[in-house]
PDB file of N, CA and C in Angstrom:
ATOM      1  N   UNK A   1     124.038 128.210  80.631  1.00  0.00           N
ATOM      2  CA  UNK A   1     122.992 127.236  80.864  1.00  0.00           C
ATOM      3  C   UNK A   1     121.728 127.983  81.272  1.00  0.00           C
ATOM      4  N   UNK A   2     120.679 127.660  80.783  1.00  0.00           N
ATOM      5  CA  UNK A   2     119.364 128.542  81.286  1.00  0.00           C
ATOM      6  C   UNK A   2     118.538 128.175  82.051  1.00  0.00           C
ATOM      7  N   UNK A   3     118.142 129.051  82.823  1.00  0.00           N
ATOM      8  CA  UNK A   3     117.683 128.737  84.082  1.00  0.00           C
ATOM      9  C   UNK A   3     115.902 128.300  84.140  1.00  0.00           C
ATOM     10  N   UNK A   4     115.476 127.189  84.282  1.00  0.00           N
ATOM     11  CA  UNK A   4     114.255 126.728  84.121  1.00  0.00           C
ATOM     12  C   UNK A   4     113.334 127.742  85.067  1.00  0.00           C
ATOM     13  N   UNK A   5     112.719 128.560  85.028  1.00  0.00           N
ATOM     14  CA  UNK A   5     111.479 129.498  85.028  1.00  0.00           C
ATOM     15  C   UNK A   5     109.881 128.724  85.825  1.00  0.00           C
ATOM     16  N   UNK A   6     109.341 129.732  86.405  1.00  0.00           N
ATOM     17  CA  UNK A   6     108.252 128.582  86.750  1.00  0.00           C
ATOM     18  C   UNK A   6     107.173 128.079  85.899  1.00  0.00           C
ATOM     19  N   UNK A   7     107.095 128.421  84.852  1.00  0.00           N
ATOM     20  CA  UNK A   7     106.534 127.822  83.678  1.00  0.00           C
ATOM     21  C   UNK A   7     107.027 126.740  83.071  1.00  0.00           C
ATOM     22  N   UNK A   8     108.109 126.690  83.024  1.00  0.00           N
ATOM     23  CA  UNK A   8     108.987 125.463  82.253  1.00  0.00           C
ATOM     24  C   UNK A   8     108.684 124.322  83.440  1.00  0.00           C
ATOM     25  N   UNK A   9     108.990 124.818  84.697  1.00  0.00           N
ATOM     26  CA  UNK A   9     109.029 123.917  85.813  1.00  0.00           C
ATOM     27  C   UNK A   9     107.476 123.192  85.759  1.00  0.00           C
ATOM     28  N   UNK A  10     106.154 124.141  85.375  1.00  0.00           N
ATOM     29  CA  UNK A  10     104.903 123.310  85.250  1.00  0.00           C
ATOM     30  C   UNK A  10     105.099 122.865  84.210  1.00  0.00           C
ATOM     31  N   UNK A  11     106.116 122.713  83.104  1.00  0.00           N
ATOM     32  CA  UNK A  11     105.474 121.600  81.894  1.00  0.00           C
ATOM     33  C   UNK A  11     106.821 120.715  82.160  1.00  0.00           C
ATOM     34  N   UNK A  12     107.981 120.820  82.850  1.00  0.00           N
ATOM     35  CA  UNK A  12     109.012 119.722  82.941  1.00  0.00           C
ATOM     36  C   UNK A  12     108.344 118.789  83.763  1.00  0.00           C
ATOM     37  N   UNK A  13     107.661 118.677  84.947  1.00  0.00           N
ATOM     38  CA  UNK A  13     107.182 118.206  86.221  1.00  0.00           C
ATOM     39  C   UNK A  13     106.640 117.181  85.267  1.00  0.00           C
ATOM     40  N   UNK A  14     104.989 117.622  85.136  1.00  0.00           N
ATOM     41  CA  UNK A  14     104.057 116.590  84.451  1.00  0.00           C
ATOM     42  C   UNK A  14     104.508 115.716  83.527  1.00  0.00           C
ATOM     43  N   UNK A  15     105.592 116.342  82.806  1.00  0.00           N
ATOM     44  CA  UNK A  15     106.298 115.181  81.450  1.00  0.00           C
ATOM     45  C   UNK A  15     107.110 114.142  82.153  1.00  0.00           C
ATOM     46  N   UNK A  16     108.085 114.775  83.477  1.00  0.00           N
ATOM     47  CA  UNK A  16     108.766 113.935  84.115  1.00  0.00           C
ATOM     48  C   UNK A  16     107.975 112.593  84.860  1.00  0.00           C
ATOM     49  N   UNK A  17     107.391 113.370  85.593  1.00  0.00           N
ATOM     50  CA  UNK A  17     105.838 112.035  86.203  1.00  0.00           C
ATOM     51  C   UNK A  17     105.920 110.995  84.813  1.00  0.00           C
ATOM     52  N   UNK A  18     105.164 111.427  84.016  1.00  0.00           N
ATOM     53  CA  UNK A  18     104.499 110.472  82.860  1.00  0.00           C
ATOM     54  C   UNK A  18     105.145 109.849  82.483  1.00  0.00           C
ATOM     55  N   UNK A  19     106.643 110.263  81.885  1.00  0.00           N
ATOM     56  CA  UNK A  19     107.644 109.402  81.388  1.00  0.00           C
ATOM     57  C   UNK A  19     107.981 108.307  83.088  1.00  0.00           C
ATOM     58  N   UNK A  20     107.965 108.340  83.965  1.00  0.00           N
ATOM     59  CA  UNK A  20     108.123 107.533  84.845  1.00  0.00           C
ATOM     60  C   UNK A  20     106.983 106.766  84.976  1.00  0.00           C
ATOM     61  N   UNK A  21     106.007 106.905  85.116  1.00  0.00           N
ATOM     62  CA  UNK A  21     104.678 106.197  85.136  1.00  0.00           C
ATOM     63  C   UNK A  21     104.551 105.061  83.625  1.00  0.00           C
ATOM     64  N   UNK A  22     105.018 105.900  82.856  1.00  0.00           N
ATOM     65  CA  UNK A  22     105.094 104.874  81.480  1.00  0.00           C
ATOM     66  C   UNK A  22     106.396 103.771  81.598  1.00  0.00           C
ATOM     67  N   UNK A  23     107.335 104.026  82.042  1.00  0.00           N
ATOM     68  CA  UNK A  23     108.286 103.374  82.565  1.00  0.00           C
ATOM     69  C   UNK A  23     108.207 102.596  83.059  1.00  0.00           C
ATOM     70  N   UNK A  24     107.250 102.430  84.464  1.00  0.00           N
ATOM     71  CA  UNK A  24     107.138 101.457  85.189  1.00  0.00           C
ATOM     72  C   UNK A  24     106.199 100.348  84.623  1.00  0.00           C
ATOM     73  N   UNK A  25     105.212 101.003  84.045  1.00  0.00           N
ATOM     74  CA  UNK A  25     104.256 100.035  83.578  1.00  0.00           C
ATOM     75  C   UNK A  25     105.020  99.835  82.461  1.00  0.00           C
ATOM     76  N   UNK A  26     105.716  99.612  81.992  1.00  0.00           N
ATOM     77  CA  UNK A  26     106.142  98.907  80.245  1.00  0.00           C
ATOM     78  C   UNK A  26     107.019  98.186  81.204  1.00  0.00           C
ATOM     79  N   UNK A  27     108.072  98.074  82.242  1.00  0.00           N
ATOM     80  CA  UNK A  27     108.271  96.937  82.789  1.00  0.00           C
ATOM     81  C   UNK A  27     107.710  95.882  83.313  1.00  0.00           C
ATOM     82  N   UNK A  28     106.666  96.596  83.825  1.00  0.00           N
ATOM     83  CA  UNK A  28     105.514  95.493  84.775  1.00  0.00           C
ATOM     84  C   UNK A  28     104.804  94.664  83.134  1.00  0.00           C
ATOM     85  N   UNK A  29     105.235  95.232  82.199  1.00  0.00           N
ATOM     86  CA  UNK A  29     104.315  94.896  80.870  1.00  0.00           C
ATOM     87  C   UNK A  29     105.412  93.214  80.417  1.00  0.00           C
ATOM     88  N   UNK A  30     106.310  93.483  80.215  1.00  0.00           N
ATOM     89  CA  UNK A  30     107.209  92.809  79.827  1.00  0.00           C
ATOM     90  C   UNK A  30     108.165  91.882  80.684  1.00  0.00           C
ATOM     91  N   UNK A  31     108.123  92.002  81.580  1.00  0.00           N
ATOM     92  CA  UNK A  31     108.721  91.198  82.971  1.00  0.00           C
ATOM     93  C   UNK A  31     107.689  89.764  82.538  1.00  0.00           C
ATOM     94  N   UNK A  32     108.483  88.792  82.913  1.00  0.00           N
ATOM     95  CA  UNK A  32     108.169  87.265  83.105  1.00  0.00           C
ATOM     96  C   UNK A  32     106.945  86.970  83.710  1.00  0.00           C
ATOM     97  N   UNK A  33     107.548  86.594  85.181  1.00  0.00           N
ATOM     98  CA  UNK A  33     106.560  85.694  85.390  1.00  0.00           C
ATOM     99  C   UNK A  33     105.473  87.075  86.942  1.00  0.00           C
ATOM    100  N   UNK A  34     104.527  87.078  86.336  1.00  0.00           N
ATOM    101  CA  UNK A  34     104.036  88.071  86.783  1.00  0.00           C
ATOM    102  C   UNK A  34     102.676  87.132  87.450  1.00  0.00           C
ATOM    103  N   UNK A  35     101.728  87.643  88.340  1.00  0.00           N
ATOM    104  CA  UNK A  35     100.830  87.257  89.282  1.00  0.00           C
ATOM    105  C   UNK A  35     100.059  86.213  88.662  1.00  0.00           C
ATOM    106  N   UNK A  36      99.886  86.918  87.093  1.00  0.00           N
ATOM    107  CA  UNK A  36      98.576  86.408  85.807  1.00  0.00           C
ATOM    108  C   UNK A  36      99.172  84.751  85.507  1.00  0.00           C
ATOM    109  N   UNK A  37     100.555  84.916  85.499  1.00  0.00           N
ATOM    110  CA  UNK A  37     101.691  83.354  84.818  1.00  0.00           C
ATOM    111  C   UNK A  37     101.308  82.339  85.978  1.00  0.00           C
ATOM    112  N   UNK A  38     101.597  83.226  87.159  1.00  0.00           N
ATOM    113  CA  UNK A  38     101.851  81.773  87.995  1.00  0.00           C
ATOM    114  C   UNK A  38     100.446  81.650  88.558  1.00  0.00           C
ATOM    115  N   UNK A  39      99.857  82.309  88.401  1.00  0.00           N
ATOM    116  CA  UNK A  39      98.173  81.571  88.795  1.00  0.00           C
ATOM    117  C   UNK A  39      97.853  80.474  87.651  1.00  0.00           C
ATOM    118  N   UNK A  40      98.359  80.690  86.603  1.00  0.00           N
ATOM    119  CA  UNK A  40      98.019  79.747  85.731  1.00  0.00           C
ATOM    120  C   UNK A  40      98.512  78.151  86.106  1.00  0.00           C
ATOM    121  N   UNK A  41      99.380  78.155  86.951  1.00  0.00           N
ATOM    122  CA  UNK A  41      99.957  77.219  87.594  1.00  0.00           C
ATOM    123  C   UNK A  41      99.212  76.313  88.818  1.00  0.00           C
ATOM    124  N   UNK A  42      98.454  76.866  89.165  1.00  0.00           N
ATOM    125  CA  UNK A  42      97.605  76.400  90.023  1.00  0.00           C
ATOM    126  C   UNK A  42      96.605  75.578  89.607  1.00  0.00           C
ATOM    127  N   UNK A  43      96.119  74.849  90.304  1.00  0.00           N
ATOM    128  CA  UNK A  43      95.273  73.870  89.597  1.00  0.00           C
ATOM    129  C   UNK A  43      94.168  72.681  90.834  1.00  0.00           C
ATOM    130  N   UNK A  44      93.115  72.891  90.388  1.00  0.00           N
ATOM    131  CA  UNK A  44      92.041  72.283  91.612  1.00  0.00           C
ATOM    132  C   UNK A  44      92.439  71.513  92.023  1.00  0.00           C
ATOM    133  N   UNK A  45      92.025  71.262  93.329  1.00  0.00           N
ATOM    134  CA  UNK A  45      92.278  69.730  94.245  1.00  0.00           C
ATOM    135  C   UNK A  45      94.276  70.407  94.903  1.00  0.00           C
ATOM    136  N   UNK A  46      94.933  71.501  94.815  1.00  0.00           N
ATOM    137  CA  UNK A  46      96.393  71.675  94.883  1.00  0.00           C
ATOM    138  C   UNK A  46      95.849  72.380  96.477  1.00  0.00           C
ATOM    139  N   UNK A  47      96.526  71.741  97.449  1.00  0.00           N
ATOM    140  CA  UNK A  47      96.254  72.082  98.825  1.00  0.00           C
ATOM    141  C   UNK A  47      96.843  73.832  98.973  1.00  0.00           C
ATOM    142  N   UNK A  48      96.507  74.971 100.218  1.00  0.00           N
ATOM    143  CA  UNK A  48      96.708  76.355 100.153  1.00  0.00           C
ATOM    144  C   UNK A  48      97.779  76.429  99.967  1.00  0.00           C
ATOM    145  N   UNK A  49      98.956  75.434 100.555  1.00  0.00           N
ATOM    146  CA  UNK A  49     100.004  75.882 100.962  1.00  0.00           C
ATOM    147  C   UNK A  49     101.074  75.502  99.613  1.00  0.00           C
ATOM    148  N   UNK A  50     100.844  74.563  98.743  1.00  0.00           N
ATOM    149  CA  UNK A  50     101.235  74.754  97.694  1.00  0.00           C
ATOM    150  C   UNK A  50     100.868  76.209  96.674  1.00  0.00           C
ATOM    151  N   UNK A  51      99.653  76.817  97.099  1.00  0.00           N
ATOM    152  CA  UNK A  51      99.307  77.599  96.542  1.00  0.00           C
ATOM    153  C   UNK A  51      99.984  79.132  96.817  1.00  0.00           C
ATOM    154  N   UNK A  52     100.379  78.872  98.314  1.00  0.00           N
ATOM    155  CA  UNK A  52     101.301  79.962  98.737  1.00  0.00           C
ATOM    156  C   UNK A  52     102.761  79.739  98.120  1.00  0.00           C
ATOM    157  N   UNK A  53     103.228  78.654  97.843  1.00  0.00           N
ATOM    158  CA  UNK A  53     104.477  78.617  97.779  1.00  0.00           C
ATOM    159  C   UNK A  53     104.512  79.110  96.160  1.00  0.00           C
ATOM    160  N   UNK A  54     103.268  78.717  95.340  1.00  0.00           N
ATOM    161  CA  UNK A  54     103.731  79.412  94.333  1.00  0.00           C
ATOM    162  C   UNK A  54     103.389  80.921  94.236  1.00  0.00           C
ATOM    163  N   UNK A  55     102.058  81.645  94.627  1.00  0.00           N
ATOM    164  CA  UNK A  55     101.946  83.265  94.717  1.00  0.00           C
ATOM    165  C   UNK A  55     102.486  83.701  95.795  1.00  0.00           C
ATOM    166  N   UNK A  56     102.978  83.173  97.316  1.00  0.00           N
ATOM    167  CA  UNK A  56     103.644  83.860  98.164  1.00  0.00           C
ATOM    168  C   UNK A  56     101.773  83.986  98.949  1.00  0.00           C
ATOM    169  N   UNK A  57     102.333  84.834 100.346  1.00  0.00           N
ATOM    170  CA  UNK A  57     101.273  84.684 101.163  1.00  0.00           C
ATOM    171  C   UNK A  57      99.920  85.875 100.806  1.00  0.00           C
ATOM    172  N   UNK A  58      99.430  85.676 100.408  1.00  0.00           N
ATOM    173  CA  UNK A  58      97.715  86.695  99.988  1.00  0.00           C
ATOM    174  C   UNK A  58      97.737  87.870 100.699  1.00  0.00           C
ATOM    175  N   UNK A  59      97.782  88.839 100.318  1.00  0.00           N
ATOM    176  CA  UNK A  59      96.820  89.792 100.656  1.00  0.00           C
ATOM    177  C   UNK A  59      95.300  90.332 101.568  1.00  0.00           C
ATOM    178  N   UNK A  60      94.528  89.401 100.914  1.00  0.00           N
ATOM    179  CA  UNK A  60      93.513  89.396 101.919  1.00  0.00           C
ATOM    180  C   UNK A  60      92.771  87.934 101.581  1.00  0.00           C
ATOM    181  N   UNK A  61      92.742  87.590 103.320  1.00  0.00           N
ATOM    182  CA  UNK A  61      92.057  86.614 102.927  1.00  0.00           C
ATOM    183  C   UNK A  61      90.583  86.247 103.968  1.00  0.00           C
ATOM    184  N   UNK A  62      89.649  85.984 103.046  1.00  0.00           N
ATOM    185  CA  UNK A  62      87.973  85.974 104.294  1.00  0.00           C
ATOM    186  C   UNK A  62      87.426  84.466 104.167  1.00  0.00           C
ATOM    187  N   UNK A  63      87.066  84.455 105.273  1.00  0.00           N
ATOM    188  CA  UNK A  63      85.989  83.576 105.296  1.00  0.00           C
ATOM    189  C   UNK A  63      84.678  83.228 104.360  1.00  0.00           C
ATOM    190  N   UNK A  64      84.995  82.200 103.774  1.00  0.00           N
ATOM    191  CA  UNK A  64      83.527  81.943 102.726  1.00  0.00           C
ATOM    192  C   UNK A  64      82.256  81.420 104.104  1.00  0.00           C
ATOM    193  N   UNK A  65      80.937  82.284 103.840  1.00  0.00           N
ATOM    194  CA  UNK A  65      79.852  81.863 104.377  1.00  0.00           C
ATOM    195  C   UNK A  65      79.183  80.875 104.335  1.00  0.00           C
ATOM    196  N   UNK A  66      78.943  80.137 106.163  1.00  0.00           N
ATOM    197  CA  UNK A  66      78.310  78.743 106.306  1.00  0.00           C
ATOM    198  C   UNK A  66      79.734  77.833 105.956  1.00  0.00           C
ATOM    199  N   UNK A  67      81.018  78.542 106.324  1.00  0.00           N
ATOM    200  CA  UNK A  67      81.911  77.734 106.769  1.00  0.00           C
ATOM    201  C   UNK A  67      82.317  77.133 105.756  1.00  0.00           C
ATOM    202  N   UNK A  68      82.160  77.219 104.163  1.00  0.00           N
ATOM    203  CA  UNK A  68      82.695  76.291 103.383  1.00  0.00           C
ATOM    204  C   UNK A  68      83.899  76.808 102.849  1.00  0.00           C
ATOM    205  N   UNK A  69      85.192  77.403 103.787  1.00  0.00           N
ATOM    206  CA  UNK A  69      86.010  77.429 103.385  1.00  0.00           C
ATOM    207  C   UNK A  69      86.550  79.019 103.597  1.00  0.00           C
ATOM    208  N   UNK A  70      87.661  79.538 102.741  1.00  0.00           N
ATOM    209  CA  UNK A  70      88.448  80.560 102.981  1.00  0.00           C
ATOM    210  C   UNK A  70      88.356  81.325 101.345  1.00  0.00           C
ATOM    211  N   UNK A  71      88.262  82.616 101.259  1.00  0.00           N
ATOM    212  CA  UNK A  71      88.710  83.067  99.944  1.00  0.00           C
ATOM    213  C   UNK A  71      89.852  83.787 100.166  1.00  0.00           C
ATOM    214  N   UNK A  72      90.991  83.549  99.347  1.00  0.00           N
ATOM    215  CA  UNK A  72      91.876  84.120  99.099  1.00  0.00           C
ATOM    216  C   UNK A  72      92.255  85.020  97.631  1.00  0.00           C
ATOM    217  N   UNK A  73      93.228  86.414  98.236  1.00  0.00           N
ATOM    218  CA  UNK A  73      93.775  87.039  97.260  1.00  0.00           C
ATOM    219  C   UNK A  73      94.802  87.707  96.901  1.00  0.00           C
ATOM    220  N   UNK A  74      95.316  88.160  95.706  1.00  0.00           N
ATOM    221  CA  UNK A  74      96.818  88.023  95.182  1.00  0.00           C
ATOM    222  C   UNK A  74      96.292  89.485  94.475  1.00  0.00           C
ATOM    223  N   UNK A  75      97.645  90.268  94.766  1.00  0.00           N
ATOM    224  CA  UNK A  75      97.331  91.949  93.793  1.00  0.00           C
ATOM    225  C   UNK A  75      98.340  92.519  93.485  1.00  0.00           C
ATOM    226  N   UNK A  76      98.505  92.506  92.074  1.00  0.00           N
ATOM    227  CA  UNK A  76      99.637  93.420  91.706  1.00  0.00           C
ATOM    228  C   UNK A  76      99.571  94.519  90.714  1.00  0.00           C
ATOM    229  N   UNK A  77     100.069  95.273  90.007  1.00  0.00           N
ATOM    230  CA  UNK A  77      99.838  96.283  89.430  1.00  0.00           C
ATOM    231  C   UNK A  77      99.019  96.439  88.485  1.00  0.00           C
ATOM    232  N   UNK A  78      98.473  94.798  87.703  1.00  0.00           N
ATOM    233  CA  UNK A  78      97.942  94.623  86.472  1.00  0.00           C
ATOM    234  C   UNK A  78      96.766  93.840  86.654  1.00  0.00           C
ATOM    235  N   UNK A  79      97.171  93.048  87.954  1.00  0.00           N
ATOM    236  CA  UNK A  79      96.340  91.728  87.880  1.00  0.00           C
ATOM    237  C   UNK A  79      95.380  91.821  89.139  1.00  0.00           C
ATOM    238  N   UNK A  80      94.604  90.576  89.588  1.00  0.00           N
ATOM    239  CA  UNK A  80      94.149  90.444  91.349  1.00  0.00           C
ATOM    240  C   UNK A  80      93.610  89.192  90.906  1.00  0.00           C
ATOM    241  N   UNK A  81      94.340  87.900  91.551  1.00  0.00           N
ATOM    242  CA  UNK A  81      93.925  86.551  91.636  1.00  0.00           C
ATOM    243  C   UNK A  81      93.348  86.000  92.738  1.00  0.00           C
ATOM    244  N   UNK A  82      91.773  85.525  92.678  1.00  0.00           N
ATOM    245  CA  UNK A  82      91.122  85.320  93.671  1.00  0.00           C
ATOM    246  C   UNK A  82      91.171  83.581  93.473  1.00  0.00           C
ATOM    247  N   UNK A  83      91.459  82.982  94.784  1.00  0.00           N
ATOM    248  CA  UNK A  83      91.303  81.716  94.727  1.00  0.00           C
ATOM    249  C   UNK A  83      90.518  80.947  95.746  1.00  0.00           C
ATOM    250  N   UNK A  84      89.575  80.029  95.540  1.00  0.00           N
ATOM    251  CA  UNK A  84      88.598  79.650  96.655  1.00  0.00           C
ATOM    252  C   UNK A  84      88.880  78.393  97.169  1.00  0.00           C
ATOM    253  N   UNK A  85      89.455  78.090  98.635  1.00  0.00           N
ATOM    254  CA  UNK A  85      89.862  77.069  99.093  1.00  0.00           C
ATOM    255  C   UNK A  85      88.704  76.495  99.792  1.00  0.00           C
ATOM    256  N   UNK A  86      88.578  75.124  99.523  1.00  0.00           N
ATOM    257  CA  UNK A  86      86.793  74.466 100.566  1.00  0.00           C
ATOM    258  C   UNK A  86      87.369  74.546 102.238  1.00  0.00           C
ATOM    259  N   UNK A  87      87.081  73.500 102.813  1.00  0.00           N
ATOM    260  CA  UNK A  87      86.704  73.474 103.578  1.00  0.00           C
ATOM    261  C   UNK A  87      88.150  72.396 103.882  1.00  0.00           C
ATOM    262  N   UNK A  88      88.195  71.511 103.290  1.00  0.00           N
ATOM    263  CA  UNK A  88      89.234  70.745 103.420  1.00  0.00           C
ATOM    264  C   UNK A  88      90.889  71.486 103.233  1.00  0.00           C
ATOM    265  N   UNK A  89      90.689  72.493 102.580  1.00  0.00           N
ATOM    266  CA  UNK A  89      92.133  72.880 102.491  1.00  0.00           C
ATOM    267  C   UNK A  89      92.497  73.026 101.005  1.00  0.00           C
ATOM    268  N   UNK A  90      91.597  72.576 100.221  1.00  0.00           N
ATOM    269  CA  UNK A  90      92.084  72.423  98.557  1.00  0.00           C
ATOM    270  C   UNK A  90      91.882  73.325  97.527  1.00  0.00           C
ATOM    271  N   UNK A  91      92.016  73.806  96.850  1.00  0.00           N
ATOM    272  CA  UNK A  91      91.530  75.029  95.407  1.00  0.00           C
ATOM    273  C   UNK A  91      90.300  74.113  95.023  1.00  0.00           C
ATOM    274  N   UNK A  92      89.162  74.699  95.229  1.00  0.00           N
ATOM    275  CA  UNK A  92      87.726  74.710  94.446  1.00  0.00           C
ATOM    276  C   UNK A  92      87.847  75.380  93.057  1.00  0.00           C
ATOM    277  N   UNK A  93      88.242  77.198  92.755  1.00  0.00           N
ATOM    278  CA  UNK A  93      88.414  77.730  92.223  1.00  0.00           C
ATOM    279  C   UNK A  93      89.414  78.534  91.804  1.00  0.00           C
ATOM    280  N   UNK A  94      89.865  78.997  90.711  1.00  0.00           N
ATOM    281  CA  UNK A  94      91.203  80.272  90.270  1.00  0.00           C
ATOM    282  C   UNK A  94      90.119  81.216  89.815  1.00  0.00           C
ATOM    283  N   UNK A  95      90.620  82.148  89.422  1.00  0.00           N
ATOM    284  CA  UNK A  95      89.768  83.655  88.984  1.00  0.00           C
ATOM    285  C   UNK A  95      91.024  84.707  89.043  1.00  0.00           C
ATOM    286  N   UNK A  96      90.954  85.208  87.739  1.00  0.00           N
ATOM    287  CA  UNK A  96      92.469  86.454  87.507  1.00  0.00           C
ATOM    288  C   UNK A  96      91.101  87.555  86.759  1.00  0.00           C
ATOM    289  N   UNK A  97      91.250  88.603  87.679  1.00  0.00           N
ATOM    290  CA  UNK A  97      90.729  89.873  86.202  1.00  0.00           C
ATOM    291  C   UNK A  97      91.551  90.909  86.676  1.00  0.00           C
ATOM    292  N   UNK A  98      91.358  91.828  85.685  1.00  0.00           N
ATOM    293  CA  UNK A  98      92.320  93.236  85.795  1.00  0.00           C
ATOM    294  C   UNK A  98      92.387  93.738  87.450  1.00  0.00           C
ATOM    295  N   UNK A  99      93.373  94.133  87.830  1.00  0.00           N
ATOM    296  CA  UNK A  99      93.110  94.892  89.212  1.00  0.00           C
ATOM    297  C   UNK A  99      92.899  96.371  88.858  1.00  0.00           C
ATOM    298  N   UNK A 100      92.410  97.327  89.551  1.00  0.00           N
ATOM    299  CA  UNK A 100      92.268  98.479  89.368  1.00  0.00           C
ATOM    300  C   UNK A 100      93.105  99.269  90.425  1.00  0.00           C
ATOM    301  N   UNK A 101      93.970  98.957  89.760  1.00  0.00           N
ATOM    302  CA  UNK A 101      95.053 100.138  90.533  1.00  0.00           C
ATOM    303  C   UNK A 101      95.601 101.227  89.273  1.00  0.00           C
ATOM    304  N   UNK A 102      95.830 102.369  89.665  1.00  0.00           N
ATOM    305  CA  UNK A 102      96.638 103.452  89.560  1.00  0.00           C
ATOM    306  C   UNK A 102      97.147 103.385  87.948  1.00  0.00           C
ATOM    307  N   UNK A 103      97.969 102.289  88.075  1.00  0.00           N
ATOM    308  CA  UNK A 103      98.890 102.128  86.930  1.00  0.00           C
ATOM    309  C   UNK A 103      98.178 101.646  86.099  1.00  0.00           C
ATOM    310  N   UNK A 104      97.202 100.775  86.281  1.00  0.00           N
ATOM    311  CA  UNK A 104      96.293 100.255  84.840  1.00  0.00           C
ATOM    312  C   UNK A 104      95.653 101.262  84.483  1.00  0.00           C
ATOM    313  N   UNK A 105      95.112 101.892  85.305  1.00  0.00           N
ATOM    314  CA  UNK A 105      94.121 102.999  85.199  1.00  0.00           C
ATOM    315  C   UNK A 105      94.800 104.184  83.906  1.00  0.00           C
ATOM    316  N   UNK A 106      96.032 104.373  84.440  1.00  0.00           N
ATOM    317  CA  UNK A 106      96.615 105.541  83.974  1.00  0.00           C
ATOM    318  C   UNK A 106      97.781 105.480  82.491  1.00  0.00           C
ATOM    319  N   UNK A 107      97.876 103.661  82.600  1.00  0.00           N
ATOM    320  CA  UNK A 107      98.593 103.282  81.369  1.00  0.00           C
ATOM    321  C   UNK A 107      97.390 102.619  80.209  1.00  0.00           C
ATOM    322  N   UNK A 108      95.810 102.707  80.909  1.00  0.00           N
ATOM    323  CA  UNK A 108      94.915 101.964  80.261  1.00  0.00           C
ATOM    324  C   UNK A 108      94.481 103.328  78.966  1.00  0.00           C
ATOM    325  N   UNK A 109      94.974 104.601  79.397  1.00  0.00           N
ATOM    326  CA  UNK A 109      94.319 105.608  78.621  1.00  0.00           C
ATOM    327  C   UNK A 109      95.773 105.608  77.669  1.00  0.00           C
ATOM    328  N   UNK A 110      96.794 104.890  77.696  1.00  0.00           N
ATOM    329  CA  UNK A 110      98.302 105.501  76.634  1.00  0.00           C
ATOM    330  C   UNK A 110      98.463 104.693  75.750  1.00  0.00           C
ATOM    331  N   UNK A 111      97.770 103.229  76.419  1.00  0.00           N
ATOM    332  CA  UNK A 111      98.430 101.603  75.472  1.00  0.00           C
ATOM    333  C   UNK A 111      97.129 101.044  75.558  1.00  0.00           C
ATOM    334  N   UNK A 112      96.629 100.062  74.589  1.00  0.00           N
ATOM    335  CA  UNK A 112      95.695  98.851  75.272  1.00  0.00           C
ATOM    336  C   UNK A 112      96.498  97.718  76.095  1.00  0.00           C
ATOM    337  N   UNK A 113      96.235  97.460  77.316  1.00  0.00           N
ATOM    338  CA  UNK A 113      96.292  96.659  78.248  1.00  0.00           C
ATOM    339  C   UNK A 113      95.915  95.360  77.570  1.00  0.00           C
ATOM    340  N   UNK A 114      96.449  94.281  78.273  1.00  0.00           N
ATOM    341  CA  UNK A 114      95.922  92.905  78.126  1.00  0.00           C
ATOM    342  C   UNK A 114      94.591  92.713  79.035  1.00  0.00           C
ATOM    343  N   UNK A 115      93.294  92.076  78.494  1.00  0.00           N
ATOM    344  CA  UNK A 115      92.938  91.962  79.313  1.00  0.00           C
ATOM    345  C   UNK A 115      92.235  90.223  79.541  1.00  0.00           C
TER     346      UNK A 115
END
């Protein structure tokens, strides 16, 4: 059996990474119901907490200025769903665009992405 060298070891490494990095994102590609599906589910006038029960609890969430309410947000490897609750408690707005993480970034140069 031959013994991998430190040359082989700099070109096994980087191939190993990539093939894992491509890996993950072709699952995150093909998996169901992903951040992008169930925001589609949401729908104005649907109070926060229905809104949690379908994305789960936000990420970050701020204060909209002059008090009219809360912005909330949702982030996953592909996606980032911003949703704007008034003042009363209800979805004003949905908003999905690409998130910029890592994996889009780095699977955006191998495949075209959805966007």
């Amino acid at each position: 059996m031959p013994v991998l060298t430190r040359p082989r070891w700099l070109i096994a490494i980087p191939l190993v990474v990539l093939f894992l990095v491509f890996a993950v994102g072709l699952v995150l590609l093909v998996r169901g119901q992903g951040i992008k599906s169930r925001a589609a589910l949401i729908s104005i006038g649907m109070s926060r907490e229905q809104v949690e029960g379908i994305l789960g609890p936000p990420v970050l969430i701020l204060p909209r200025t002059a008090g009219r309410g809360t912005a909330l947000c949702w982030v996953d490897q592909l996606w980032q769903v911003d949703v704007l609750i008034d003042r009363d408690g209800r979805v004003e707005s949905v908003g999905c665009i690409p998130s910029d993480s890592l994996l889009r970034r780095t699977m955006g140069r191998v495949i075209a992405l959805p966007h």
